[in-house]
N, C-alpha and C. Protein backbone atom coordinates (compact mmCIF):
# COMPACT_ATOMS: atom_id res chain seq x y z
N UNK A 1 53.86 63.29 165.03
CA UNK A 1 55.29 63.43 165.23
C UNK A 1 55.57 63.62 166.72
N UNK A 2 57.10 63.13 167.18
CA UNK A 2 57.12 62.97 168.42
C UNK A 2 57.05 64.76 168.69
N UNK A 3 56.11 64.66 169.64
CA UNK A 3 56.76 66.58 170.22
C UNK A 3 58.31 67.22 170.49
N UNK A 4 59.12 66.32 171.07
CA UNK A 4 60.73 66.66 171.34
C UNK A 4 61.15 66.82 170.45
N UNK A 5 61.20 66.08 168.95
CA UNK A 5 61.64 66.08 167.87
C UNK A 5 61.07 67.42 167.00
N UNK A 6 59.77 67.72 167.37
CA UNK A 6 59.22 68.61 166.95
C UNK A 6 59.92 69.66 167.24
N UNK A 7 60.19 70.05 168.58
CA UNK A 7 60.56 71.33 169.09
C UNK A 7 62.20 71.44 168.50
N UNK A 8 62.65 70.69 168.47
CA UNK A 8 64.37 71.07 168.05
C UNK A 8 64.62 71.54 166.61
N UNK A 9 65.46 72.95 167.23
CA UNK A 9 65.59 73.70 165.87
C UNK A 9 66.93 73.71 165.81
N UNK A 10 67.15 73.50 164.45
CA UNK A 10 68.66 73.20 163.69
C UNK A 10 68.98 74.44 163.37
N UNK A 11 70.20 75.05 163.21
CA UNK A 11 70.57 76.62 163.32
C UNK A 11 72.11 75.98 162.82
N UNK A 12 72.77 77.32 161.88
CA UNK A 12 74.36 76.96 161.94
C UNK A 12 74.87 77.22 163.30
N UNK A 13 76.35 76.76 162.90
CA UNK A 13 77.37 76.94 164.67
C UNK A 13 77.50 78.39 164.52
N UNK A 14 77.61 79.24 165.74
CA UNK A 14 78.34 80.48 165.97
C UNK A 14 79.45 79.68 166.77
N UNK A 15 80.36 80.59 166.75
CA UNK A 15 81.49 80.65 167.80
C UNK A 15 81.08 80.69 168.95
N UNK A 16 80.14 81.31 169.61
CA UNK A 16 79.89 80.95 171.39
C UNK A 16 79.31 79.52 171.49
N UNK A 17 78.98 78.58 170.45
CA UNK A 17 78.56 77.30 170.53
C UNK A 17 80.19 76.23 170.77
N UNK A 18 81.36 76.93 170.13
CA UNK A 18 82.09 75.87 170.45
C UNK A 18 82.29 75.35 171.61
N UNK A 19 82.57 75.93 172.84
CA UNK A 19 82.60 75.47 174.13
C UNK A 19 81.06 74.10 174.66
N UNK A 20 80.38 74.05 174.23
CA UNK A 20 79.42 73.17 174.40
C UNK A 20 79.23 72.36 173.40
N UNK A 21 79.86 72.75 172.53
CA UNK A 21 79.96 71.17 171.45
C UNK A 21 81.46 70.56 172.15
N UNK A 22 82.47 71.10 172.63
CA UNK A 22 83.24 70.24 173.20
C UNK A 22 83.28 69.41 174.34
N UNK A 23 81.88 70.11 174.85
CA UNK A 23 81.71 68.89 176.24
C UNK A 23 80.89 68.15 175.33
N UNK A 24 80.05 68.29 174.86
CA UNK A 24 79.21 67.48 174.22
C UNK A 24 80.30 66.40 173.70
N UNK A 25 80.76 66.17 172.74
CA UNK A 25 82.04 65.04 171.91
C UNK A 25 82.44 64.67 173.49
N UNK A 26 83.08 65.44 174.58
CA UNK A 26 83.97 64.59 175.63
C UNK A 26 83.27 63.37 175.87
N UNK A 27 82.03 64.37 176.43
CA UNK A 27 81.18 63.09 177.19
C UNK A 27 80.45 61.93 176.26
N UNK A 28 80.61 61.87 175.10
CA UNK A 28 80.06 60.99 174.18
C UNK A 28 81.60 60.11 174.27
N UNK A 29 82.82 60.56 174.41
CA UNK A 29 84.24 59.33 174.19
C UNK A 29 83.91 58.83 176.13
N UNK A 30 83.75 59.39 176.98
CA UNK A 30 83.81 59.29 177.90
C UNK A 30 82.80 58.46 178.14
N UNK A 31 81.99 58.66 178.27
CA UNK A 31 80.33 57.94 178.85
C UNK A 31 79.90 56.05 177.63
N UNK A 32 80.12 56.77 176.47
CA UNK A 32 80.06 55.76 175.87
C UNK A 32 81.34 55.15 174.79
N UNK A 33 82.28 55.86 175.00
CA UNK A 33 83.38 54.78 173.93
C UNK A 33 84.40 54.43 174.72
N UNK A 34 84.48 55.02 175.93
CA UNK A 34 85.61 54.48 176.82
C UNK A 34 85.96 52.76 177.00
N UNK A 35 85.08 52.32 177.26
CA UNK A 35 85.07 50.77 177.77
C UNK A 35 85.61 49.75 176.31
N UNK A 36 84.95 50.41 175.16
CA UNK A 36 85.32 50.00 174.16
C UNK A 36 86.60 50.37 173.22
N UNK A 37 87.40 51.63 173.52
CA UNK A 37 88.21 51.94 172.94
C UNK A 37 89.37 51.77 174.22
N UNK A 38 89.43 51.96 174.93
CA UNK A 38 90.19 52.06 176.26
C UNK A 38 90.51 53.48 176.53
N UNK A 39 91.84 53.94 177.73
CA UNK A 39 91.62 55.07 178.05
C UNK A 39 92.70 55.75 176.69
N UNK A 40 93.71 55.40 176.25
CA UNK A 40 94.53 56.36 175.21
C UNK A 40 93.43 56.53 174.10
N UNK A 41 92.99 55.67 174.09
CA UNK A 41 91.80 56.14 172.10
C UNK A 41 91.22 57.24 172.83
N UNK A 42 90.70 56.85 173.88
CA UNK A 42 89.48 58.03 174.40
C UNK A 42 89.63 59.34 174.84
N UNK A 43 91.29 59.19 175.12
CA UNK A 43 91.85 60.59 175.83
C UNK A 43 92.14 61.43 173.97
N UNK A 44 92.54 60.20 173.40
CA UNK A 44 93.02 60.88 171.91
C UNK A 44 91.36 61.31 170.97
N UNK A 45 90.35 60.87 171.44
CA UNK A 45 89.28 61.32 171.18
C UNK A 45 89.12 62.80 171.74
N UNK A 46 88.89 62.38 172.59
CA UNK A 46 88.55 64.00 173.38
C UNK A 46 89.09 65.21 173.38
N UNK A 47 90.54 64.83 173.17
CA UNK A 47 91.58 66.00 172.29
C UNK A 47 91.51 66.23 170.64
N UNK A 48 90.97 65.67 170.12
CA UNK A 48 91.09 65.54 168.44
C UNK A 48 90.26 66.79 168.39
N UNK A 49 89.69 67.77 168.84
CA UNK A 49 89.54 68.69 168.58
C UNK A 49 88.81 69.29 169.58
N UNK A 50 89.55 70.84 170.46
CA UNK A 50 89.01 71.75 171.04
C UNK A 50 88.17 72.89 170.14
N UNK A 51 87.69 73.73 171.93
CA UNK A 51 86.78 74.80 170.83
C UNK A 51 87.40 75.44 169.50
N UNK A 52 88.76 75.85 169.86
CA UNK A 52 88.99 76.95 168.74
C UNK A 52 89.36 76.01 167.36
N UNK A 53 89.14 74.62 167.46
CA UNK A 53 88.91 73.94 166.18
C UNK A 53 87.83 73.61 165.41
N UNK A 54 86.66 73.63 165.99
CA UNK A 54 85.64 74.08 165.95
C UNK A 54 85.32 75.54 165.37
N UNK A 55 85.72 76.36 165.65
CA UNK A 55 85.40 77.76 165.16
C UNK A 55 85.92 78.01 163.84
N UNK A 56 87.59 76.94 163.83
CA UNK A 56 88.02 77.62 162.82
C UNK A 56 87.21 76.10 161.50
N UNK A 57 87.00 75.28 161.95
CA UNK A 57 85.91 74.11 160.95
C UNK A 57 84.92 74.58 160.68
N UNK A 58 84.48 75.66 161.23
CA UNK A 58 82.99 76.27 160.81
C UNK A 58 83.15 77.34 159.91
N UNK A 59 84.41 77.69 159.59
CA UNK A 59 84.64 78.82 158.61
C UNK A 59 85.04 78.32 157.47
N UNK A 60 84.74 76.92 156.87
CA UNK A 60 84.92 76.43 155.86
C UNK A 60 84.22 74.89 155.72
N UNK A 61 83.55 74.71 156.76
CA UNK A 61 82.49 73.87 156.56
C UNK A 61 81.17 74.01 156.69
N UNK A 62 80.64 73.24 156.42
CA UNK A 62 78.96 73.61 156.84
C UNK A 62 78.77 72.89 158.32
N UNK A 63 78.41 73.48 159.29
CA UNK A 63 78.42 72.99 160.60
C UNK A 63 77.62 73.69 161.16
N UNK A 64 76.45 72.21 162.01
CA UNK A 64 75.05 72.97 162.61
C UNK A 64 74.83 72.57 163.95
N UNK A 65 74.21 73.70 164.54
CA UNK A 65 73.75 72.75 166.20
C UNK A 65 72.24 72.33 166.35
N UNK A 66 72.15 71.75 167.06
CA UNK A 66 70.89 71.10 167.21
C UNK A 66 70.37 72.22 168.71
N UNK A 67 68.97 72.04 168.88
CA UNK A 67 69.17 73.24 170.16
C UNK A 67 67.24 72.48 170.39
N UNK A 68 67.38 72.47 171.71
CA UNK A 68 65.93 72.41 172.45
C UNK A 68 65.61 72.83 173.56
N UNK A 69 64.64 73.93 173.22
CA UNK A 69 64.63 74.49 174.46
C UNK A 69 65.50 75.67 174.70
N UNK A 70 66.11 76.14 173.59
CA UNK A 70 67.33 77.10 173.90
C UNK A 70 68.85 76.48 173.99
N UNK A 71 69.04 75.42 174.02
CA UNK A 71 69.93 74.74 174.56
C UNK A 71 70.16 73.75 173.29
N UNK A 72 71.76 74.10 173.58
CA UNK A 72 72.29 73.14 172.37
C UNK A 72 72.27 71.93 172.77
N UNK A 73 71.65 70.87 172.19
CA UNK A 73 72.03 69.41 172.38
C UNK A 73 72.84 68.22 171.66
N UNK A 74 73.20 68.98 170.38
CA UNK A 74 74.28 68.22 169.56
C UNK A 74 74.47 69.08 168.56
N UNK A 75 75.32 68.68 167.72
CA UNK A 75 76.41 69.02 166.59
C UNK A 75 76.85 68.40 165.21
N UNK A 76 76.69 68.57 164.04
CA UNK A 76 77.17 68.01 163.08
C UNK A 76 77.38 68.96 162.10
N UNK A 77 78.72 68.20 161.17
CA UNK A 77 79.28 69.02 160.06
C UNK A 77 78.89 67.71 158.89
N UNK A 78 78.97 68.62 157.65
CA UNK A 78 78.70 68.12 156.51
C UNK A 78 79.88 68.22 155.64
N UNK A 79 80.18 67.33 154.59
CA UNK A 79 81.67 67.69 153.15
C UNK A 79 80.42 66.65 152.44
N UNK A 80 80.51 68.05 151.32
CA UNK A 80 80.18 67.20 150.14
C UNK A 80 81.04 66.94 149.44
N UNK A 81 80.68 65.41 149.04
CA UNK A 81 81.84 64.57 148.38
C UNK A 81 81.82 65.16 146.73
N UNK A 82 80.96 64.75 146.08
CA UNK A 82 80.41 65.18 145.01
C UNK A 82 78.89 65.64 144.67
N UNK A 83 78.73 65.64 143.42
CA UNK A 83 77.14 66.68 143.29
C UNK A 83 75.83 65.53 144.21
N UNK A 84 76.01 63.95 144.25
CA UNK A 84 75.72 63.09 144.31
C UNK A 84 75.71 62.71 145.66
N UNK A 85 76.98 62.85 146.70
CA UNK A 85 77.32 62.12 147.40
C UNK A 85 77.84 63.42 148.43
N UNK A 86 77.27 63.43 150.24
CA UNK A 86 77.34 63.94 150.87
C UNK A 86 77.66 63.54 152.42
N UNK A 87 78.84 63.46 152.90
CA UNK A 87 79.31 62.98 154.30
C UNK A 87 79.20 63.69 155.32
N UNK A 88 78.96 62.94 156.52
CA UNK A 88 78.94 63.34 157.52
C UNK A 88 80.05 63.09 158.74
N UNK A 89 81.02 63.94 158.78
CA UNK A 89 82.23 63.58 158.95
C UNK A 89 81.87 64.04 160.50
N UNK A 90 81.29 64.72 161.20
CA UNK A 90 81.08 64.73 162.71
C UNK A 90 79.56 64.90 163.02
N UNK A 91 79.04 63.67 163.63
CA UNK A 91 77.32 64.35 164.47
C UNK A 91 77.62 63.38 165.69
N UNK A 92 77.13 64.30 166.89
CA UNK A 92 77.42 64.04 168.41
C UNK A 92 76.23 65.06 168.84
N UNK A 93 75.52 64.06 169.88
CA UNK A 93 73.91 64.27 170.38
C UNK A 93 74.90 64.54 172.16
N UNK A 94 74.06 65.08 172.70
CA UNK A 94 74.16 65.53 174.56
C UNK A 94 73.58 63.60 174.90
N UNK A 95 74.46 63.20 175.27
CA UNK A 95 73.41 61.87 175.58
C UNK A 95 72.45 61.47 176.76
N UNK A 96 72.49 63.34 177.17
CA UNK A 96 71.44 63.27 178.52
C UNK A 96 70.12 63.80 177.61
């Protein structure tokens, strides 16, 4: 197994994680969806949700950070659809 992959430990969100899952999402509309969405999708990306939306999505979803090294490097929430069927309605990686 790759070692990097090895080392990253999945943990739920606390609240001091929202501020770094929101740069994390910026720079994912910024760095990579800009060119393709233009600048209003991307500005309306990057606003579709600050930290304290985040904090309050984690108090009724299942929502985890990814962390290596101490350091968060991405983010995803889960909705289960049914007993069967399970979505992933937000995952966003640090793309450094």
């Amino acid at each position: 197994m790759n070692p990097i992959i090895a080392s990253i430990h999945i943990r739920h969100f606390k609240a001091r994680d929202a501020e770094i899952c929101f740069k994390i999402c910026c720079a994912a509309f910024i760095q990579k969806f800009h060119r393709e969405l233009g600048a209003s999708a991307t500005t309306a990306g990057v606003n579709a949700y600050m930290p304290d939306d985040y904090v309050r999505m984690a108090q009724t979803t299942p929502f985890f950070v990814a962390e290596y090294s101490g350091e968060v490097i991405g983010f995803s929430t889960i909705k289960r659809k049914d007993k069967r069927v399970t979505e992933i309605p937000l995952i966003y990686i640090d793309l450094n």
